[in-house]
C-alpha atoms as a PDB file:
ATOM      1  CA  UNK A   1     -17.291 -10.163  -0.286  1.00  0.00           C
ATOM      2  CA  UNK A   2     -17.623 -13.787  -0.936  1.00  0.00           C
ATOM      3  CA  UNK A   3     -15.962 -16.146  -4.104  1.00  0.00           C
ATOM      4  CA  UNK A   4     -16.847 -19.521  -5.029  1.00  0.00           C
ATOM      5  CA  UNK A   5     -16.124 -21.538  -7.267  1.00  0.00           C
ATOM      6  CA  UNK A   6     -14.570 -25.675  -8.249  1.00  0.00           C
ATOM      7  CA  UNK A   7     -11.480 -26.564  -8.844  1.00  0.00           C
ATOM      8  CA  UNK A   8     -10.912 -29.890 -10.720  1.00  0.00           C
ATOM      9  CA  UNK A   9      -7.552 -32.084 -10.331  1.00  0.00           C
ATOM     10  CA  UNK A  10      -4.892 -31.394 -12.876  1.00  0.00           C
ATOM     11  CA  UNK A  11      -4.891 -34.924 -14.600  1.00  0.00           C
ATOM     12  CA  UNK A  12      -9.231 -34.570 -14.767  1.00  0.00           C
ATOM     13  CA  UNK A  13      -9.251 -37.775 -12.939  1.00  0.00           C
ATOM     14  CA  UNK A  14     -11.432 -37.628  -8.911  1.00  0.00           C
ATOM     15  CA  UNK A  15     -13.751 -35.516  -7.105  1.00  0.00           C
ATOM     16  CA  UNK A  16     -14.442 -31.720  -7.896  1.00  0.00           C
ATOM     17  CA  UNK A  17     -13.399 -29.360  -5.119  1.00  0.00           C
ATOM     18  CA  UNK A  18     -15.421 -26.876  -3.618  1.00  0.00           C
ATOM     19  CA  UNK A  19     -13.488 -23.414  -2.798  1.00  0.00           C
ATOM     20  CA  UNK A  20     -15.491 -20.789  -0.820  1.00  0.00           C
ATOM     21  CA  UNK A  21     -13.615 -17.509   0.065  1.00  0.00           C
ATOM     22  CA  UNK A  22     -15.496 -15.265   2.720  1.00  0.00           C
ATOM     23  CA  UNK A  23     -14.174 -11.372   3.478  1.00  0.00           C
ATOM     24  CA  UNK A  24     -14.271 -11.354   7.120  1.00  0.00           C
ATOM     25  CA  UNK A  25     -12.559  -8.293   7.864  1.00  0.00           C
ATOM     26  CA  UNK A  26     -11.135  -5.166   5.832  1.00  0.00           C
ATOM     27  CA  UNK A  27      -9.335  -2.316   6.849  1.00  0.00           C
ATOM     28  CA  UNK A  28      -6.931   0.784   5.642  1.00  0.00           C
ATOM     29  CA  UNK A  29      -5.203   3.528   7.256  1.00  0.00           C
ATOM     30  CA  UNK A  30      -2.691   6.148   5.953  1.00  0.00           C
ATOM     31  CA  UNK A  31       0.922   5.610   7.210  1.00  0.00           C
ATOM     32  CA  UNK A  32       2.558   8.521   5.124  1.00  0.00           C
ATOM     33  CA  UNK A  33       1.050  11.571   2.929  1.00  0.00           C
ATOM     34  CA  UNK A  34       2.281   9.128   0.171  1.00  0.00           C
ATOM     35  CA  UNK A  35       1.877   5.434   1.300  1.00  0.00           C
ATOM     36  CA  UNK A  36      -0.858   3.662   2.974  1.00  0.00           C
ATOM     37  CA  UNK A  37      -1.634   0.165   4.303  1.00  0.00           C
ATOM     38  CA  UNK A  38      -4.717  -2.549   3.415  1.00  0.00           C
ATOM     39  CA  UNK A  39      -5.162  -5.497   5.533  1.00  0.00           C
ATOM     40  CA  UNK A  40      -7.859  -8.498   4.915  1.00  0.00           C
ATOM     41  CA  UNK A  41      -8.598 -11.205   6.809  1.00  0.00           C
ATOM     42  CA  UNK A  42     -10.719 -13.869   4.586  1.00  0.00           C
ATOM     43  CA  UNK A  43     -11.814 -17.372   5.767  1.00  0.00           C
ATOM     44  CA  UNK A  44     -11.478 -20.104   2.939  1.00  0.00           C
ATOM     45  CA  UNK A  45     -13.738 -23.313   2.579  1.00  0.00           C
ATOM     46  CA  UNK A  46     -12.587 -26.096   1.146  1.00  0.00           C
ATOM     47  CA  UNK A  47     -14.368 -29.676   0.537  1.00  0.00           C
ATOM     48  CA  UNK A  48     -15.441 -32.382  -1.915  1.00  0.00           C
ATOM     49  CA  UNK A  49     -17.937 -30.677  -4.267  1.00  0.00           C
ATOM     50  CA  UNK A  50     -19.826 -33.404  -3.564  1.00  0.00           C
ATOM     51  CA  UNK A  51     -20.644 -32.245   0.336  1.00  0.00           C
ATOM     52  CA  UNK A  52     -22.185 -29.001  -0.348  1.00  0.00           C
ATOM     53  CA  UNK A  53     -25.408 -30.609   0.423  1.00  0.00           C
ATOM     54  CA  UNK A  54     -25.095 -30.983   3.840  1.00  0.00           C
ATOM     55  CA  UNK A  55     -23.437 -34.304   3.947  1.00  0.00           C
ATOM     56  CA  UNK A  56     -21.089 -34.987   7.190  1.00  0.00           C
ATOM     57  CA  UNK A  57     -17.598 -35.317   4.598  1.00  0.00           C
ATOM     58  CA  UNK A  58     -15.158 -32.511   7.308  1.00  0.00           C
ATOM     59  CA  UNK A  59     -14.133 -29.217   5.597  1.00  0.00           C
ATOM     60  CA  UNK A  60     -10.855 -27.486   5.633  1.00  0.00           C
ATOM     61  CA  UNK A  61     -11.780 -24.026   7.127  1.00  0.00           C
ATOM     62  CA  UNK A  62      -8.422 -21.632   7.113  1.00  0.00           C
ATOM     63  CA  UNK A  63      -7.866 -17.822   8.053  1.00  0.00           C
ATOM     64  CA  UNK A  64      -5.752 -16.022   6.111  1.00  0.00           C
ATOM     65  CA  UNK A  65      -4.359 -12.255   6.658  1.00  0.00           C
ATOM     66  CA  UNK A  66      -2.504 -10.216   3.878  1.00  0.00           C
ATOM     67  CA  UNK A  67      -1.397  -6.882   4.590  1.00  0.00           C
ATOM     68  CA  UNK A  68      -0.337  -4.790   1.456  1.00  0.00           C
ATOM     69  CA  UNK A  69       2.213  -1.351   1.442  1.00  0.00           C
ATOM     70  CA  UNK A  70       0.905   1.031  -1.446  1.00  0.00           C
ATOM     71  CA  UNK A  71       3.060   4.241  -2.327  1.00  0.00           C
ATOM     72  CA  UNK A  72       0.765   7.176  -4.029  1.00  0.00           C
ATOM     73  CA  UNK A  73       2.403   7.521  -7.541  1.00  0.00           C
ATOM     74  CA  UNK A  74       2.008  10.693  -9.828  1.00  0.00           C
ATOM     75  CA  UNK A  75       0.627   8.500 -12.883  1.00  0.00           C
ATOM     76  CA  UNK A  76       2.101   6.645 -15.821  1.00  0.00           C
ATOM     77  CA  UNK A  77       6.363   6.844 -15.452  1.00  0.00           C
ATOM     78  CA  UNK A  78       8.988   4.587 -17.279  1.00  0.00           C
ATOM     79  CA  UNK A  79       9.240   2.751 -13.563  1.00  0.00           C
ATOM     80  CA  UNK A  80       5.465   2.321 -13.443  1.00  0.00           C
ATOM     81  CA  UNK A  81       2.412   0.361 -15.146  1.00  0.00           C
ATOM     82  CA  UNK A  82      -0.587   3.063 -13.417  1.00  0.00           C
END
């Protein structure tokens, strides 16, 4: 339920950045015999690699919500991957 990890700058050139990614909340409920519903709600962390030690540099803190629509399939088809 949590991701880290550091993200560099495309051109290699300045600070590493420090991405953590925390599950806060999960939940699923059936909306149809065939379809059902996810929702998350995650809270990302972002700073200078360089803070993770407790220095005073502010953090970006953000909470994000996705909710994803699934239908049940019956398998492999020509329409579907799984």
């Amino acid at each position: 339920n949590r991701f880290s990890c550091l993200l560099a700058p495309p051109s290699g050139t300045g600070d590493l950045i420090s991405v953590d990614i925390l599950t806060i909340a999960r939940k699923a409920e059936t909306i149809s015999p065939t379809k059902f519903a996810c929702s998350e709600v995650v809270r990302q962390i972002v700073s200078p690699a360089s803070s993770r030690a407790g220095a005073s540099t502010p953090k970006l803190v953000k909470e994000i919500e996705t909710i994803s629509i699934y239908d049940v399939g019956n398998g492999i088809d020509d329409n579907n991957i799984a």
